[in-house]
PDB file of N, CA and C in Angstrom:
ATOM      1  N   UNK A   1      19.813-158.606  73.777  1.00  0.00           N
ATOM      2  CA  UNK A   1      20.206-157.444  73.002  1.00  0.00           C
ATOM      3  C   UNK A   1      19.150-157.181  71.923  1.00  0.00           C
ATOM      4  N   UNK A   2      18.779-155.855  71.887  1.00  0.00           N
ATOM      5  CA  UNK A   2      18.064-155.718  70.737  1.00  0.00           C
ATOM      6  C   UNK A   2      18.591-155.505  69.447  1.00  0.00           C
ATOM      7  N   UNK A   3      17.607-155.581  68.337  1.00  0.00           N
ATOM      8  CA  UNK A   3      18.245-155.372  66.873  1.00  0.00           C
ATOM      9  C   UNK A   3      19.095-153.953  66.826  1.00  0.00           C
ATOM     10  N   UNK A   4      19.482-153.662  65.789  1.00  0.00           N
ATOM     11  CA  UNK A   4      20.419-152.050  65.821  1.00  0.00           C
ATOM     12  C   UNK A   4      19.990-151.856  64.107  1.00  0.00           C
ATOM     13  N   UNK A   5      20.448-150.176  64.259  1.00  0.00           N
ATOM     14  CA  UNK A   5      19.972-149.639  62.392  1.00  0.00           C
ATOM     15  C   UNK A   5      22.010-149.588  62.764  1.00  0.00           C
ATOM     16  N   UNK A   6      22.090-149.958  61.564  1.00  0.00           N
ATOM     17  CA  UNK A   6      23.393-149.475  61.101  1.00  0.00           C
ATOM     18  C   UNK A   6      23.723-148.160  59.798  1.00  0.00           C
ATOM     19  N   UNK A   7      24.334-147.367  60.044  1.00  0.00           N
ATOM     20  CA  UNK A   7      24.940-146.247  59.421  1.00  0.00           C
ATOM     21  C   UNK A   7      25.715-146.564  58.178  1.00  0.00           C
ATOM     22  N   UNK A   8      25.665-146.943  56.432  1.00  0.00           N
ATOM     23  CA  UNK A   8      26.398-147.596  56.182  1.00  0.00           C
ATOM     24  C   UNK A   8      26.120-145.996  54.857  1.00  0.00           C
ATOM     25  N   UNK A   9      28.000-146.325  54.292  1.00  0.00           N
ATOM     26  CA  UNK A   9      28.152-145.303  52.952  1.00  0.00           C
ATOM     27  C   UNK A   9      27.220-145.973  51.452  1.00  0.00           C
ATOM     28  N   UNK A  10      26.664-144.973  51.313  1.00  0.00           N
ATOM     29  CA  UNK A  10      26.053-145.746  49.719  1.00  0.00           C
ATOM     30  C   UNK A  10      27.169-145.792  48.301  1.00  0.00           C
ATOM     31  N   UNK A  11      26.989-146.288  47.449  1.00  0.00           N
ATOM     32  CA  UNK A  11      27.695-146.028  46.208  1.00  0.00           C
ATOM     33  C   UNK A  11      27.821-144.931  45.431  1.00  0.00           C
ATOM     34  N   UNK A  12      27.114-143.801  45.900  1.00  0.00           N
ATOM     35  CA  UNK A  12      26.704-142.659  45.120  1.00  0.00           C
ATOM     36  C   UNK A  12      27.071-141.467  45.841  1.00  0.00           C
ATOM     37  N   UNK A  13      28.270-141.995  47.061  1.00  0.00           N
ATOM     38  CA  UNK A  13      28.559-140.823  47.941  1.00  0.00           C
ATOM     39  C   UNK A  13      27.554-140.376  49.133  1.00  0.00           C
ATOM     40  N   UNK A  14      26.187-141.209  49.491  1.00  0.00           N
ATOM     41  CA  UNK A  14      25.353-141.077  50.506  1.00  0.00           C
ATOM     42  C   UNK A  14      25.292-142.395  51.150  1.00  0.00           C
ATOM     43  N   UNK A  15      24.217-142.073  51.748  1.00  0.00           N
ATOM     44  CA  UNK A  15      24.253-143.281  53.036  1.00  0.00           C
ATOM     45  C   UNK A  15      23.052-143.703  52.971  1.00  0.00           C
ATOM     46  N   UNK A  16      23.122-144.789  53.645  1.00  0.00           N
ATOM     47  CA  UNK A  16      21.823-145.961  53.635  1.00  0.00           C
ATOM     48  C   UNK A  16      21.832-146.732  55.150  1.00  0.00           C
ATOM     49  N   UNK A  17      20.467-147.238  55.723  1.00  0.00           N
ATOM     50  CA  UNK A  17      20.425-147.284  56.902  1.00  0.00           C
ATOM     51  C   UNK A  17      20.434-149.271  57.002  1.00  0.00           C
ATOM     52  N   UNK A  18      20.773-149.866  57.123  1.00  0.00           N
ATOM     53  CA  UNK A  18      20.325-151.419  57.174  1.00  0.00           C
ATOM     54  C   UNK A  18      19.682-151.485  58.764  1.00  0.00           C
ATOM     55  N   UNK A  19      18.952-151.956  58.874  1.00  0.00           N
ATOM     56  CA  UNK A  19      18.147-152.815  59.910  1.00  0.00           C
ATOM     57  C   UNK A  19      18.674-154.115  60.326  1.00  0.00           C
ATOM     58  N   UNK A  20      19.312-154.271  61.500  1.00  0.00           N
ATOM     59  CA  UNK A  20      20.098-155.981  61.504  1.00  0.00           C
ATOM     60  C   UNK A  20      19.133-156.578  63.078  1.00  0.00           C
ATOM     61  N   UNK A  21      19.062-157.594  62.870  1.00  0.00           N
ATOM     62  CA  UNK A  21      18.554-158.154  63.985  1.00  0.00           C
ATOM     63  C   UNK A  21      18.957-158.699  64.885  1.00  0.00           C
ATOM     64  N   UNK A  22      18.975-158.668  65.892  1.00  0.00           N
ATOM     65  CA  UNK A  22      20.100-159.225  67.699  1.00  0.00           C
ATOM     66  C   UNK A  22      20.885-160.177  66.838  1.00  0.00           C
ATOM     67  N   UNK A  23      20.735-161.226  66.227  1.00  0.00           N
ATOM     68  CA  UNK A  23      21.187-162.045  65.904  1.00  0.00           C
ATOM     69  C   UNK A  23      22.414-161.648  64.450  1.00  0.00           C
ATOM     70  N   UNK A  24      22.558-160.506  63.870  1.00  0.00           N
ATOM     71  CA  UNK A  24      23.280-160.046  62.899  1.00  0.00           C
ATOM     72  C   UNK A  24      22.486-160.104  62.076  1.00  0.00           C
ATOM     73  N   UNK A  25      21.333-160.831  61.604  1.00  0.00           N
ATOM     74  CA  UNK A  25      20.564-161.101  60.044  1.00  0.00           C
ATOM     75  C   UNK A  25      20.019-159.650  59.677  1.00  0.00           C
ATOM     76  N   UNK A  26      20.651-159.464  58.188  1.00  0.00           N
ATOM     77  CA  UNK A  26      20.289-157.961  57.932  1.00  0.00           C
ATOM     78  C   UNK A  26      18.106-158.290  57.587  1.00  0.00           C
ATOM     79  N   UNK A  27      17.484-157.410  58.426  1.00  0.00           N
ATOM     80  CA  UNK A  27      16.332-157.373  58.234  1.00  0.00           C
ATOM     81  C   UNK A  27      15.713-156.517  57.249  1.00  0.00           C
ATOM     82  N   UNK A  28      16.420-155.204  56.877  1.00  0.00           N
ATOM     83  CA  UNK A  28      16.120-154.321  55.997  1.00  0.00           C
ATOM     84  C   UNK A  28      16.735-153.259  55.272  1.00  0.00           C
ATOM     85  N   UNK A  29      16.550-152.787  54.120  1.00  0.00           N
ATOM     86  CA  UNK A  29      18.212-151.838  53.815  1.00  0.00           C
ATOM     87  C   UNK A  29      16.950-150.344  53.345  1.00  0.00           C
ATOM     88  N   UNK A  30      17.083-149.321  54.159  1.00  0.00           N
ATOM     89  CA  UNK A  30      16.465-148.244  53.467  1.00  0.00           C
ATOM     90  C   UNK A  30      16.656-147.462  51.681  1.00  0.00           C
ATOM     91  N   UNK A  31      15.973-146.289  52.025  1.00  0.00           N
ATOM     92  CA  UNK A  31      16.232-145.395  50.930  1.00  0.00           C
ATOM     93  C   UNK A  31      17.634-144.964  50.490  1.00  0.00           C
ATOM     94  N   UNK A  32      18.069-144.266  49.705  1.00  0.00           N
ATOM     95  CA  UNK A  32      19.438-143.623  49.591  1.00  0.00           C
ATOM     96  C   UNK A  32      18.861-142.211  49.956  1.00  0.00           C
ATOM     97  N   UNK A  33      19.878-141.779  50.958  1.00  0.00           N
ATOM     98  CA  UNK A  33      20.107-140.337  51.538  1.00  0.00           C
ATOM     99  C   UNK A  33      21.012-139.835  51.466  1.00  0.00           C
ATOM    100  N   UNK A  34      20.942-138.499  50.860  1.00  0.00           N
ATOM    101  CA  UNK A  34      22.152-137.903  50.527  1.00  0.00           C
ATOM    102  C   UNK A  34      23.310-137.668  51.601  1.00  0.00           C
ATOM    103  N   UNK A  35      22.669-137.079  52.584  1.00  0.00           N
ATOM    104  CA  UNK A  35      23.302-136.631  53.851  1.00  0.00           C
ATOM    105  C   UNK A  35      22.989-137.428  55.272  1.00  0.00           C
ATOM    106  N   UNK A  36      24.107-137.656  55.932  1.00  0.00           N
ATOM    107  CA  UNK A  36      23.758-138.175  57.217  1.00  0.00           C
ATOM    108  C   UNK A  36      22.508-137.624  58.125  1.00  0.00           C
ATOM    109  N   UNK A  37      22.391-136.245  57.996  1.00  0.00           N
ATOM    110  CA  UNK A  37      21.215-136.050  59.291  1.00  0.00           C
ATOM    111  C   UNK A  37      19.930-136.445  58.159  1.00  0.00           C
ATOM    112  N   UNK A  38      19.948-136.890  56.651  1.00  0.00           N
ATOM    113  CA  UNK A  38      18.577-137.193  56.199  1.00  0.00           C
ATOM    114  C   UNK A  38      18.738-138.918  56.925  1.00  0.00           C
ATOM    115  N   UNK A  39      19.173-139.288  56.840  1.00  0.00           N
ATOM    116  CA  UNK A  39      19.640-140.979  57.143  1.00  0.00           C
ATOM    117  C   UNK A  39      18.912-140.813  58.572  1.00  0.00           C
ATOM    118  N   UNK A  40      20.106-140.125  59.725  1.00  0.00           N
ATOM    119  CA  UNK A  40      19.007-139.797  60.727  1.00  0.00           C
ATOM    120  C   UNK A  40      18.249-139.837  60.663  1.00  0.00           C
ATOM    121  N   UNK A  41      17.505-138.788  60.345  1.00  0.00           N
ATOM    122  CA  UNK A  41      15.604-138.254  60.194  1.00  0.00           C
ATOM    123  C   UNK A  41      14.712-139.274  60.044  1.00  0.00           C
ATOM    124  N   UNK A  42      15.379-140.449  58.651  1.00  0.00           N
ATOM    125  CA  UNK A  42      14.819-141.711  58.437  1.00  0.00           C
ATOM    126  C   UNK A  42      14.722-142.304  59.632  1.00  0.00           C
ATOM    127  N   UNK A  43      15.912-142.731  60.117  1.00  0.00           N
ATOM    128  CA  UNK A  43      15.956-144.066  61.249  1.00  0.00           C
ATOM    129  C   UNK A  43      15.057-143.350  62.597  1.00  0.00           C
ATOM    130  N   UNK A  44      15.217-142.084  62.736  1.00  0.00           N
ATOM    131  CA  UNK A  44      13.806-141.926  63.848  1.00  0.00           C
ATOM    132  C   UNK A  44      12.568-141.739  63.380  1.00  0.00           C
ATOM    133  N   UNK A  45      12.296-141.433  61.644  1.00  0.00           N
ATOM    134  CA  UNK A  45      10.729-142.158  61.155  1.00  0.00           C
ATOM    135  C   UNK A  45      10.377-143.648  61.491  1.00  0.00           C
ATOM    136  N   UNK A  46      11.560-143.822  61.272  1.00  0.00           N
ATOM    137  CA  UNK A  46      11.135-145.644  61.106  1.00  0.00           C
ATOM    138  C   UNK A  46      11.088-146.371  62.659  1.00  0.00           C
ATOM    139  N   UNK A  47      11.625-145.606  63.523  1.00  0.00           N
ATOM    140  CA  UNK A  47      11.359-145.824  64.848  1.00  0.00           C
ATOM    141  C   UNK A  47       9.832-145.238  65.723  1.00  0.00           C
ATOM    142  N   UNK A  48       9.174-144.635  64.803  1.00  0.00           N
ATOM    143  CA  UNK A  48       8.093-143.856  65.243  1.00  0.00           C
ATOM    144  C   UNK A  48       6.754-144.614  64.637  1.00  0.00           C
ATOM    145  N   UNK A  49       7.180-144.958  63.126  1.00  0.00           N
ATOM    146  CA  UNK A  49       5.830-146.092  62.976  1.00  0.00           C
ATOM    147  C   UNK A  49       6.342-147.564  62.840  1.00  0.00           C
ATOM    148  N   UNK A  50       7.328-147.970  63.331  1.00  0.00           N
ATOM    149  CA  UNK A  50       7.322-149.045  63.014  1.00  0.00           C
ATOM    150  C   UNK A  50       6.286-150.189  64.490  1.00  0.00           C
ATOM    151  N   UNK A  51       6.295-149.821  65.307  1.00  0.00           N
ATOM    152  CA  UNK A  51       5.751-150.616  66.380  1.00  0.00           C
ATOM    153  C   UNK A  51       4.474-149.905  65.896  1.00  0.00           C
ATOM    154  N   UNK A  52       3.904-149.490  65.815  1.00  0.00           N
ATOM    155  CA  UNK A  52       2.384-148.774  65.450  1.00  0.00           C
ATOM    156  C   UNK A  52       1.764-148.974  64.039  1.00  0.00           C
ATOM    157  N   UNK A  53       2.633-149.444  62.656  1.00  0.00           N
ATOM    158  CA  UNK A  53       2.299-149.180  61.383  1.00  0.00           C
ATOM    159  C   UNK A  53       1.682-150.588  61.219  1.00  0.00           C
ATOM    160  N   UNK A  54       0.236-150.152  60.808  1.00  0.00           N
ATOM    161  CA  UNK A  54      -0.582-151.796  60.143  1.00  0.00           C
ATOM    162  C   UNK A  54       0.232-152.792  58.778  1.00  0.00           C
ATOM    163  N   UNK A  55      -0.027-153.427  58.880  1.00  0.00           N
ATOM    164  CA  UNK A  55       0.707-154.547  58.277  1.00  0.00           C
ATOM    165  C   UNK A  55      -0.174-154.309  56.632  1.00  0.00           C
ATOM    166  N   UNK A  56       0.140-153.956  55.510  1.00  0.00           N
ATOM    167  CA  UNK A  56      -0.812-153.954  54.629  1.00  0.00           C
ATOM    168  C   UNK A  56      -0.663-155.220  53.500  1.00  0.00           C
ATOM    169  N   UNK A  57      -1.251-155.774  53.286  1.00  0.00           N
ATOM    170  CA  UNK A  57      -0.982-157.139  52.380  1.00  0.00           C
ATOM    171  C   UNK A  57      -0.723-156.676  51.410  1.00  0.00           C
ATOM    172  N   UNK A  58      -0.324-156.789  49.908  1.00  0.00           N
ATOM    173  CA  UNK A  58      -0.566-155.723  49.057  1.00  0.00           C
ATOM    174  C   UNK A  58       0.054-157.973  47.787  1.00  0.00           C
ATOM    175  N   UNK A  59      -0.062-158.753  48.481  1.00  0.00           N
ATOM    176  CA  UNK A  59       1.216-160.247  47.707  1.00  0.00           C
ATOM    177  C   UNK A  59      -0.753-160.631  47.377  1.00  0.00           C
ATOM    178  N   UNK A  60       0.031-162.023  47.102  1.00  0.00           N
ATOM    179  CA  UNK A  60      -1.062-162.796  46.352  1.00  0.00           C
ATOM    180  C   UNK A  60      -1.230-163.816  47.585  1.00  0.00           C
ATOM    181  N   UNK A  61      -2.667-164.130  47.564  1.00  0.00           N
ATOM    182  CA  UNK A  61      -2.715-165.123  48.593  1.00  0.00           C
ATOM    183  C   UNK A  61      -2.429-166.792  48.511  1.00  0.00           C
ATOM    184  N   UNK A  62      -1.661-167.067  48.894  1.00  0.00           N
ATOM    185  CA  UNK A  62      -1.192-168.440  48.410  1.00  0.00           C
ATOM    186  C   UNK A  62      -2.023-169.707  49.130  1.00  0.00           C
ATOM    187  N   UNK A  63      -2.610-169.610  49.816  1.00  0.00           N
ATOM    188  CA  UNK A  63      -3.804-170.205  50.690  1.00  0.00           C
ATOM    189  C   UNK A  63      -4.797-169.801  51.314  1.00  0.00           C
ATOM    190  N   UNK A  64      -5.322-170.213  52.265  1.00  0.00           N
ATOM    191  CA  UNK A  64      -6.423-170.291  53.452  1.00  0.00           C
ATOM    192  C   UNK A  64      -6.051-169.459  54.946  1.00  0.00           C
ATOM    193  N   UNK A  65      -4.802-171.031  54.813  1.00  0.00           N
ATOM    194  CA  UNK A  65      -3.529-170.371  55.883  1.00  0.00           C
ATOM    195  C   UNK A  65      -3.193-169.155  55.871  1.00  0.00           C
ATOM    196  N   UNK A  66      -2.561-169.270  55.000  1.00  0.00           N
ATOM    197  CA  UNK A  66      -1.821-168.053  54.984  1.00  0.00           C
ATOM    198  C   UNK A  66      -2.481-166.705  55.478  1.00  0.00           C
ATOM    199  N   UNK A  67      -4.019-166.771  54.812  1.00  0.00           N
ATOM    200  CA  UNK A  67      -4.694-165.227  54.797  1.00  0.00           C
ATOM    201  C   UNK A  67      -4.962-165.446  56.372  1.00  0.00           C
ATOM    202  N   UNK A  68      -5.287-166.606  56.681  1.00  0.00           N
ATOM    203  CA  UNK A  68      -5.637-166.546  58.408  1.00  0.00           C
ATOM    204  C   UNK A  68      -4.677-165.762  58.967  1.00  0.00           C
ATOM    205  N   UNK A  69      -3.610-165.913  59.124  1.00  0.00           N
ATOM    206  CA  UNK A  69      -2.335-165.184  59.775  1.00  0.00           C
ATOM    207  C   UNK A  69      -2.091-163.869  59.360  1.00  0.00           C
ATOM    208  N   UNK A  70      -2.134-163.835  58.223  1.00  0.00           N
ATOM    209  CA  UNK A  70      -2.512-162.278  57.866  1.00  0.00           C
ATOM    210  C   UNK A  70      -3.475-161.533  58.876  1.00  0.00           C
ATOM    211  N   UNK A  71      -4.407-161.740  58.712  1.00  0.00           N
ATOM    212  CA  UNK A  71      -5.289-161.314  59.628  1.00  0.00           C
ATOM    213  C   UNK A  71      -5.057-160.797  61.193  1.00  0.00           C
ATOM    214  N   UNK A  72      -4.551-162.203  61.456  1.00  0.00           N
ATOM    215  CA  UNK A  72      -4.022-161.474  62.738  1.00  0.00           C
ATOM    216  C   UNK A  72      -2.678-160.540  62.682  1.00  0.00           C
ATOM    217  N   UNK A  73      -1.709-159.868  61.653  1.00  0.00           N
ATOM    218  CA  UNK A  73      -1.194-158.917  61.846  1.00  0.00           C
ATOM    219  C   UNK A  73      -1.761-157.781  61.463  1.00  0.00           C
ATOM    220  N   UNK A  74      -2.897-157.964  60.832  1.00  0.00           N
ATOM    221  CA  UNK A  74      -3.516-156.184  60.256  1.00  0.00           C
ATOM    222  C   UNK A  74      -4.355-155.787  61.143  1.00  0.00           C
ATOM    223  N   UNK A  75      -4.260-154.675  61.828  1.00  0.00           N
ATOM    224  CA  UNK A  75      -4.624-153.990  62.675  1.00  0.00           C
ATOM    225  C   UNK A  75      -4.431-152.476  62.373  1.00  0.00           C
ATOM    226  N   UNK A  76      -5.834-151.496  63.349  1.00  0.00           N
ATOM    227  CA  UNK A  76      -5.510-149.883  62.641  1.00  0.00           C
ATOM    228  C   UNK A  76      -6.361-149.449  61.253  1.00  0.00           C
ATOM    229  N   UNK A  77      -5.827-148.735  60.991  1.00  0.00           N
ATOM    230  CA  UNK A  77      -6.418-147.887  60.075  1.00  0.00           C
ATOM    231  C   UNK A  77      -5.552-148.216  58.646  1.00  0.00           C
ATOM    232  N   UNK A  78      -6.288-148.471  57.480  1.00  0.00           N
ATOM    233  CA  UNK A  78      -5.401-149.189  56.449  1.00  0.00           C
ATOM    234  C   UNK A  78      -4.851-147.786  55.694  1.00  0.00           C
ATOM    235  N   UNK A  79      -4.165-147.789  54.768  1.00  0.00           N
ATOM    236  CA  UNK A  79      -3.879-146.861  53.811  1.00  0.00           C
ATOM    237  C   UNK A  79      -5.167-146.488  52.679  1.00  0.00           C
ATOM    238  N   UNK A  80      -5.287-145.642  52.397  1.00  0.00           N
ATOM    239  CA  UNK A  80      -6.417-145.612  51.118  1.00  0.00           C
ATOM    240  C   UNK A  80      -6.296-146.449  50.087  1.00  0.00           C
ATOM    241  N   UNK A  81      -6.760-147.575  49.611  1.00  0.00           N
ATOM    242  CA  UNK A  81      -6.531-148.373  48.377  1.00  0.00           C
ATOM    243  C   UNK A  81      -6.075-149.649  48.963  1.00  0.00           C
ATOM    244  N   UNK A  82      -6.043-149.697  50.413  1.00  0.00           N
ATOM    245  CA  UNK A  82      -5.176-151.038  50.946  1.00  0.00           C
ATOM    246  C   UNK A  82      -6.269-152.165  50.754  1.00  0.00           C
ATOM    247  N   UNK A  83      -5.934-153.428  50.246  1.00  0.00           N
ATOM    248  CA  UNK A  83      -6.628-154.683  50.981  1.00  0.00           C
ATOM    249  C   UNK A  83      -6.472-155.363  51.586  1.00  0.00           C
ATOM    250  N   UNK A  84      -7.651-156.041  52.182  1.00  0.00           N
ATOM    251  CA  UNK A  84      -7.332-156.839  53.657  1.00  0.00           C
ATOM    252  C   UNK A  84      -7.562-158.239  53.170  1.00  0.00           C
ATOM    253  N   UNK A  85      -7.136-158.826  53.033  1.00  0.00           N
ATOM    254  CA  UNK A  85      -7.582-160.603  52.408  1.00  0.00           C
ATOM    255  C   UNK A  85      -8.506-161.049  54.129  1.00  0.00           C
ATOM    256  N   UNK A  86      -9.770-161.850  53.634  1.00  0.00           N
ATOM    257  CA  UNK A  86     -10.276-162.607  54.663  1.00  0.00           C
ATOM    258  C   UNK A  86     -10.443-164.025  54.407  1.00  0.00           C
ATOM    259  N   UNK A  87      -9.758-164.657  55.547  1.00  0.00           N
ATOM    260  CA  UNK A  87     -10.094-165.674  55.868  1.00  0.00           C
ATOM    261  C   UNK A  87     -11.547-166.894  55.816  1.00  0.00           C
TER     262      UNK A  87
END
């Protein structure tokens, strides 16, 4: 089974999208949207770059390791201002 976006009410009378993974673990909680078809609109943005969007480091590098593996997720074209830590 794959992960699912869930449809959930916000506190402010809008809605918010969570990201859960096959396994139930919530992976991510979006923006606040006022209206359901903006919530929509989101969850098919986020379905459009998420398999395609480069990984941008933006943390502190805590090792060697670490930046090695980095590396291998950044791929593509970075954002303007992005850095790439090297190994």
């Amino acid at each position: 089974m794959a992960g699912y976006f869930k449809l959930v009410d916000a506190h402010d009378d809008g809605f918010r999208v969570k990201l859960t993974a096959p396994d139930g673990t919530l992976v991510a909680v979006s923006a606040y949207y006022t209206s359901k078809e903006e919530a929509i609109a989101g969850i098919e943005l986020i379905r459009e770059i998420a398999g395609t969007g480069p990984v941008v480091d933006h943390s502190r590098v805590e090792s060697q390791e670490h930046a090695a593996l980095m590396v291998g997720l950044q791929s593509g074209a970075e954002p303007e201002g992005a850095v790439r830590h090297k190994a």
